[in-house]
Structure formats: structure tokens, C-alpha cells
C-alpha atoms as a PDB file:
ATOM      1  CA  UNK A   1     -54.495  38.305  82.650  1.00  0.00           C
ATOM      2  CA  UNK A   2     -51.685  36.060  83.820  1.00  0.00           C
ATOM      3  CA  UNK A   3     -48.462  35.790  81.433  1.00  0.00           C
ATOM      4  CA  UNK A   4     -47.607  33.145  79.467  1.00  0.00           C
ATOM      5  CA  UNK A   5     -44.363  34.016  79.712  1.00  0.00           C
ATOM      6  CA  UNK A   6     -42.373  30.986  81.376  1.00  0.00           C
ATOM      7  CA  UNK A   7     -41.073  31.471  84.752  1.00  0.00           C
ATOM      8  CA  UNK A   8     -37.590  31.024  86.244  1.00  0.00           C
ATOM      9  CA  UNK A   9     -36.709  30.580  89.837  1.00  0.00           C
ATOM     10  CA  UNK A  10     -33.904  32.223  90.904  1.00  0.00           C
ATOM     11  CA  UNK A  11     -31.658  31.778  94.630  1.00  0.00           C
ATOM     12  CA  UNK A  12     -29.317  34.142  95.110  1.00  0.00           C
ATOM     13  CA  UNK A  13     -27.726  35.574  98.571  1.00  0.00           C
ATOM     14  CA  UNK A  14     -28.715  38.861 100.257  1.00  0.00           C
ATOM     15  CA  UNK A  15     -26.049  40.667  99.424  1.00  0.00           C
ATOM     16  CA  UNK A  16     -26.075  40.021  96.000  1.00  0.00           C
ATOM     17  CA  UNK A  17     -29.903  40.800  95.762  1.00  0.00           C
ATOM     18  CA  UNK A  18     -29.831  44.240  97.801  1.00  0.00           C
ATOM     19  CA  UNK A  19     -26.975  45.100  95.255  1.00  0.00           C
ATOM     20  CA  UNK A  20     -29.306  43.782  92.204  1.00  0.00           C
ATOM     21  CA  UNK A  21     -31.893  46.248  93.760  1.00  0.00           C
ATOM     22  CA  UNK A  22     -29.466  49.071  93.785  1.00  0.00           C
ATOM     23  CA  UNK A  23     -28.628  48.840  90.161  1.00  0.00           C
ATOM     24  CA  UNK A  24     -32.293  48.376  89.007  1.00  0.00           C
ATOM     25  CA  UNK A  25     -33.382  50.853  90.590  1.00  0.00           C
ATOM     26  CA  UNK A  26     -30.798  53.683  89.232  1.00  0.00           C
ATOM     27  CA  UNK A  27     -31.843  52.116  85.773  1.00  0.00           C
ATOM     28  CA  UNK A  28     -35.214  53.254  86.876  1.00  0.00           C
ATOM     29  CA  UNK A  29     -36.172  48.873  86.192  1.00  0.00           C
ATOM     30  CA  UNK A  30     -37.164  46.432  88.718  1.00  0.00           C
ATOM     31  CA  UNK A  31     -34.783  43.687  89.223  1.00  0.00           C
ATOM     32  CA  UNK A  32     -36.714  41.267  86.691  1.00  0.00           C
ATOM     33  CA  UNK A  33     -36.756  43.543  84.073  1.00  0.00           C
ATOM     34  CA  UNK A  34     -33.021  44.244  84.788  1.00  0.00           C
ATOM     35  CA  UNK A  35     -31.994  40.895  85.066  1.00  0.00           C
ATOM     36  CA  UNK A  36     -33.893  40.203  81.349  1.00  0.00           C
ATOM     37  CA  UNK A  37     -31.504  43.016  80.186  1.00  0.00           C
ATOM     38  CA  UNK A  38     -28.521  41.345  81.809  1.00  0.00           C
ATOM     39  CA  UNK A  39     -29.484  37.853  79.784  1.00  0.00           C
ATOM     40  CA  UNK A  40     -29.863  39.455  76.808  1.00  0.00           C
ATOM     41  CA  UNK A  41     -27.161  41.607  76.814  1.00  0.00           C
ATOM     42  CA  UNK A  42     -24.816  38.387  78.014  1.00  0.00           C
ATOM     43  CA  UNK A  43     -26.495  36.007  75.449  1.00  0.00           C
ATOM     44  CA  UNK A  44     -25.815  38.966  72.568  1.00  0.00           C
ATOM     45  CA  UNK A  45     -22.105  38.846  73.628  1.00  0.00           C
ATOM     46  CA  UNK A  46     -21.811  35.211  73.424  1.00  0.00           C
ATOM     47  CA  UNK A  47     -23.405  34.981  69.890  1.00  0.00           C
ATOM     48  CA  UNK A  48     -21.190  37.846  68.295  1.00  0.00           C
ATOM     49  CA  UNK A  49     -18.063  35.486  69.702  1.00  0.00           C
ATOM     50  CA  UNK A  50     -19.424  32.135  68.727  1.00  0.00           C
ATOM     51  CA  UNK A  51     -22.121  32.526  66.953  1.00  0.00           C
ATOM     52  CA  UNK A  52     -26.584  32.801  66.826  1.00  0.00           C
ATOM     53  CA  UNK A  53     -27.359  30.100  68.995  1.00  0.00           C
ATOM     54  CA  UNK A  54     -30.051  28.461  67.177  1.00  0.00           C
ATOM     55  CA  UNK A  55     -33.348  27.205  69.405  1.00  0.00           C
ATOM     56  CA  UNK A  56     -36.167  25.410  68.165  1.00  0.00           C
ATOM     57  CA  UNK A  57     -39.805  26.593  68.653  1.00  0.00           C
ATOM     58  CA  UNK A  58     -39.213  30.220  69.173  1.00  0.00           C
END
């Protein structure tokens, strides 16, 4: 069953996506589940500094 989930497109160099790999892969993640962990962990930082972010319809 497809996700409902929505989807992101995301262009990003070689380099930087070989290095992406590397990372995920020592967290034993694949790169989309490391890159949620990245957002979250970026969006977490930016609320404890300024504050919950408040989004409708979630």
C-alpha cells in the first residue's frame, strides 16, 4: 500500500550524497530515514531557541 506520506524532492551534488550514504549507513538508516532525523533534530533545535512553531492541520 502506497504512503500517504507527502513527498519531497531533493537535488543535491554527488559528493554530498555519497557522504549522506556514508553516515546513514553507520547509523544502520537509509538516507531518507536519516535525513527525517536530521529535520527533526534541526527543527527541535530551532523551537527550543525561538519557540514551537505552530502549523495548522497537523
Amino acid at each position: 500500500m502506497p504512503s500517504k506520506m507527502p513527498k519531497f524532492t531533493l537535488r543535491i551534488n554527488q559528493e554530498s550524497l555519497e557522504k549522506l550514504r556514508y553516515i546513514a549507513d553507520n547509523n544502520f538508516r537509509t538516507v531518507n530515514k536519516e535525513l527525517e532525523m536530521l529535520i527533526k533534530t534541526h527543527i527541535s533545535t530551532y523551537e527550543k531557541e525561538h519557540g514551537v512553531i505552530k502549523v495548522e492541520n497537523t
